[in-house]
Protein backbone atom coordinates (compact mmCIF):
# COMPACT_ATOMS: atom_id res chain seq x y z
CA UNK A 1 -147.07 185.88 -0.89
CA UNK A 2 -143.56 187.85 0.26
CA UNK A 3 -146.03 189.92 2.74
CA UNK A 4 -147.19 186.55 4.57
CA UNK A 5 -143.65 185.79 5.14
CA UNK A 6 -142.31 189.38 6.15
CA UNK A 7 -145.69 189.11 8.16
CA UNK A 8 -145.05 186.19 9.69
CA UNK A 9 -141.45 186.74 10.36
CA UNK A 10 -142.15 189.78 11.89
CA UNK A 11 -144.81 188.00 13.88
CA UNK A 12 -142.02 185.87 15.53
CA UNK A 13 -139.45 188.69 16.77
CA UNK A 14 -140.69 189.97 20.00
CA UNK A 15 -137.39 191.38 21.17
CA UNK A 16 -134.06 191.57 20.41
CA UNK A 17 -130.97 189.67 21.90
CA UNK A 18 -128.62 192.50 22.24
CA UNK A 19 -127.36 194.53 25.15
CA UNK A 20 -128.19 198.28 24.70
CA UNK A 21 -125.43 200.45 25.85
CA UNK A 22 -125.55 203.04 28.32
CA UNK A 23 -124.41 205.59 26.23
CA UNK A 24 -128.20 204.83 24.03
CA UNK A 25 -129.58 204.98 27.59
CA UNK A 26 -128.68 208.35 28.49
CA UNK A 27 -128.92 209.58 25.16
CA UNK A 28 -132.70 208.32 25.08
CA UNK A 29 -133.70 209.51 28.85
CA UNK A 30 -132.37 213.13 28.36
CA UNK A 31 -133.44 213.84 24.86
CA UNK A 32 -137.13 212.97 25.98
CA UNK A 33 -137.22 215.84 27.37
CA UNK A 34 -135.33 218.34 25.74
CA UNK A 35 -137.19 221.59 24.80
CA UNK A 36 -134.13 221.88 22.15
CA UNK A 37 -134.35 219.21 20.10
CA UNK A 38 -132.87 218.84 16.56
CA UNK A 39 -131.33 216.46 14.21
CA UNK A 40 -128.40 216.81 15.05
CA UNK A 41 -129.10 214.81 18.96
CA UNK A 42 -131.36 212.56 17.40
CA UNK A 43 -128.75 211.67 14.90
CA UNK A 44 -126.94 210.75 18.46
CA UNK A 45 -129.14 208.45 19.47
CA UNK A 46 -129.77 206.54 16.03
CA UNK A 47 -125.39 206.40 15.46
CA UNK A 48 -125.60 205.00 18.89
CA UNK A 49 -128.21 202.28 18.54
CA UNK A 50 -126.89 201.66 14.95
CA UNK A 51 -123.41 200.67 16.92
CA UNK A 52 -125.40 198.97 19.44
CA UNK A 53 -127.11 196.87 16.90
CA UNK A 54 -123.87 196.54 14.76
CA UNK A 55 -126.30 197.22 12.06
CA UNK A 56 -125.57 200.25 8.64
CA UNK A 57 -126.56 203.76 10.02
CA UNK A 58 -129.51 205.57 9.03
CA UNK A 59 -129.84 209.58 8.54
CA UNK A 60 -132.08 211.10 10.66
CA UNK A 61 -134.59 214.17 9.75
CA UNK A 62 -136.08 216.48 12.42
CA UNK A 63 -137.69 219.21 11.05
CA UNK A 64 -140.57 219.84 8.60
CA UNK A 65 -144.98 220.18 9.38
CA UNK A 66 -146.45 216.85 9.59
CA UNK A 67 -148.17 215.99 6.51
CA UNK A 68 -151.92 215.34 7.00
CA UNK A 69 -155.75 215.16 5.61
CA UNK A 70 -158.79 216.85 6.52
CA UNK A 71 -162.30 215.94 6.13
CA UNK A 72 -164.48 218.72 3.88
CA UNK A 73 -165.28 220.65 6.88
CA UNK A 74 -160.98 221.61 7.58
CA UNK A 75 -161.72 218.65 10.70
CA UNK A 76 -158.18 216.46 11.06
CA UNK A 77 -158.57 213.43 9.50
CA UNK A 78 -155.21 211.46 10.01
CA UNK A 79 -151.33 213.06 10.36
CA UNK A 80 -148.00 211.64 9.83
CA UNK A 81 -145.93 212.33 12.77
CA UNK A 82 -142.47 210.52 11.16
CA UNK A 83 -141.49 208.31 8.10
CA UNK A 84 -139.06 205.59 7.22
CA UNK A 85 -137.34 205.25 3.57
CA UNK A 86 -135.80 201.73 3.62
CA UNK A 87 -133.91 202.89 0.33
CA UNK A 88 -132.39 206.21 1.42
CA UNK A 89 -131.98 204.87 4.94
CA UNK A 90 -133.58 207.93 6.30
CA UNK A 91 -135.68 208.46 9.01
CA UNK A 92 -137.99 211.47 9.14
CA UNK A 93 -139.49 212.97 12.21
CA UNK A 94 -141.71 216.25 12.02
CA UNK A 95 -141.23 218.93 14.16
CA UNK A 96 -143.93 220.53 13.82
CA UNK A 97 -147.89 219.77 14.09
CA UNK A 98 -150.02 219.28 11.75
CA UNK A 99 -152.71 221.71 12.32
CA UNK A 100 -151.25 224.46 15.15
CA UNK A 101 -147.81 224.38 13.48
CA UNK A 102 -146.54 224.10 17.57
CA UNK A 103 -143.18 222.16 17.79
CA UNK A 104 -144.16 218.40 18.56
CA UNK A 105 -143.36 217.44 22.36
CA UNK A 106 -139.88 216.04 22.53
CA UNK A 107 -141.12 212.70 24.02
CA UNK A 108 -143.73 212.47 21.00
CA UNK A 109 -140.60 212.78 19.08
CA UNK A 110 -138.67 210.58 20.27
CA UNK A 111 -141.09 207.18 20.52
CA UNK A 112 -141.53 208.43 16.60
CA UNK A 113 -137.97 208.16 16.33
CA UNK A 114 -137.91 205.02 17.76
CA UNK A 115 -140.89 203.96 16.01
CA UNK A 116 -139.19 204.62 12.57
CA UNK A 117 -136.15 203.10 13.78
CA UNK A 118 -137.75 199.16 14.54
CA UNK A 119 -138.55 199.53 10.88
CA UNK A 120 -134.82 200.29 10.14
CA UNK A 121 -133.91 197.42 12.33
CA UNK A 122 -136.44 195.30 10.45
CA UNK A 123 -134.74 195.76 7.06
CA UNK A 124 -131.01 196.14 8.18
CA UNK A 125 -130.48 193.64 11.83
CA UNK A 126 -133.21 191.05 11.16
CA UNK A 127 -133.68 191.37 7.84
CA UNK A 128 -137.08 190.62 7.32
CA UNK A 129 -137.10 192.12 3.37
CA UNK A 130 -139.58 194.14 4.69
CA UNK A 131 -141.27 196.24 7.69
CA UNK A 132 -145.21 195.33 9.00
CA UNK A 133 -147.26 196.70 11.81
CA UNK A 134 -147.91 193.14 13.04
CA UNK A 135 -148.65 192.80 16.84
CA UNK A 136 -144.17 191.09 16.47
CA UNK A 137 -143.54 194.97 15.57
CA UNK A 138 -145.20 196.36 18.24
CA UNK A 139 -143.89 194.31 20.63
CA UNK A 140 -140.32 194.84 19.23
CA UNK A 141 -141.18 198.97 20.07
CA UNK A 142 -142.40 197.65 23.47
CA UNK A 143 -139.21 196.10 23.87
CA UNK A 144 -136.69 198.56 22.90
CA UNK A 145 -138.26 201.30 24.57
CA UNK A 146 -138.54 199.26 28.44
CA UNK A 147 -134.20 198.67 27.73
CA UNK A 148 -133.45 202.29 27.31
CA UNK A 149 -135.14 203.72 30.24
């Protein structure tokens, strides 16, 4: 029963009603393509869009090999390429790839970042008791993406 209503709530968000500031702008543009990317940066951008938001902070992670499956013949299966803990407030984005070990492309990591973020938002500016991939989600991602460029 809670799910339908995070679910539905979620459903009915697609955007926000908040000015993003330039200083998330140009934070967002040049880290997506930054060949020296760390936590440290991205912790930039999420302090920024946390003051933007007026919502609590989060800690961000960048480091660590995406955690993954493979099928019985060592084929990929699925890979985690970030994480959100609602609890700890901490968002996780791997460096690294899953299989190659190669350092993830910095604009992979950053619509991660941003990905994990919306679910921060969820919990912490909307407040939604929860976080969903409903099509409202997506569109929320869609949305906050488009006002930093």
């Amino acid at each position: 029963m809670k799910n339908d209503i995070v679910y539905n709530k979620s459903n009915a968000i697609e955007k926000y009603k908040i000015r993003i500031s330039q200083t998330s702008k140009r934070l967002f543009v040049s880290l997506q393509n930054d060949n020296n990317l760390n936590s440290d940066k991205v912790q930039r951008l999420a302090d920024s869009l946390c003051k933007d938001f007026k919502c609590l902070s989060v800690n961000v992670f960048f480091g660590g090999r995406q955690p993954n499956s493979t099928n019985e013949r060592g084929k990929l299966k699925s890979k985690t390429l970030g994480n959100y803990a609602s609890v700890l407030r901490q968002i996780k984005v791997f460096k690294y790839t899953a299989k190659q070990n190669k350092i993830v492309a910095s604009k992979t990591a950053i619509n991660t970042f941003i990905h994990e973020f919306v679910h921060h938002l969820d919990y912490y500016h909307s407040k939604l008791g929860g976080s969903l991939h409903t099509r409202g989600f997506y569109m929320r991602i869609s949305w906050l993406t488009e006002n930093l460029k």
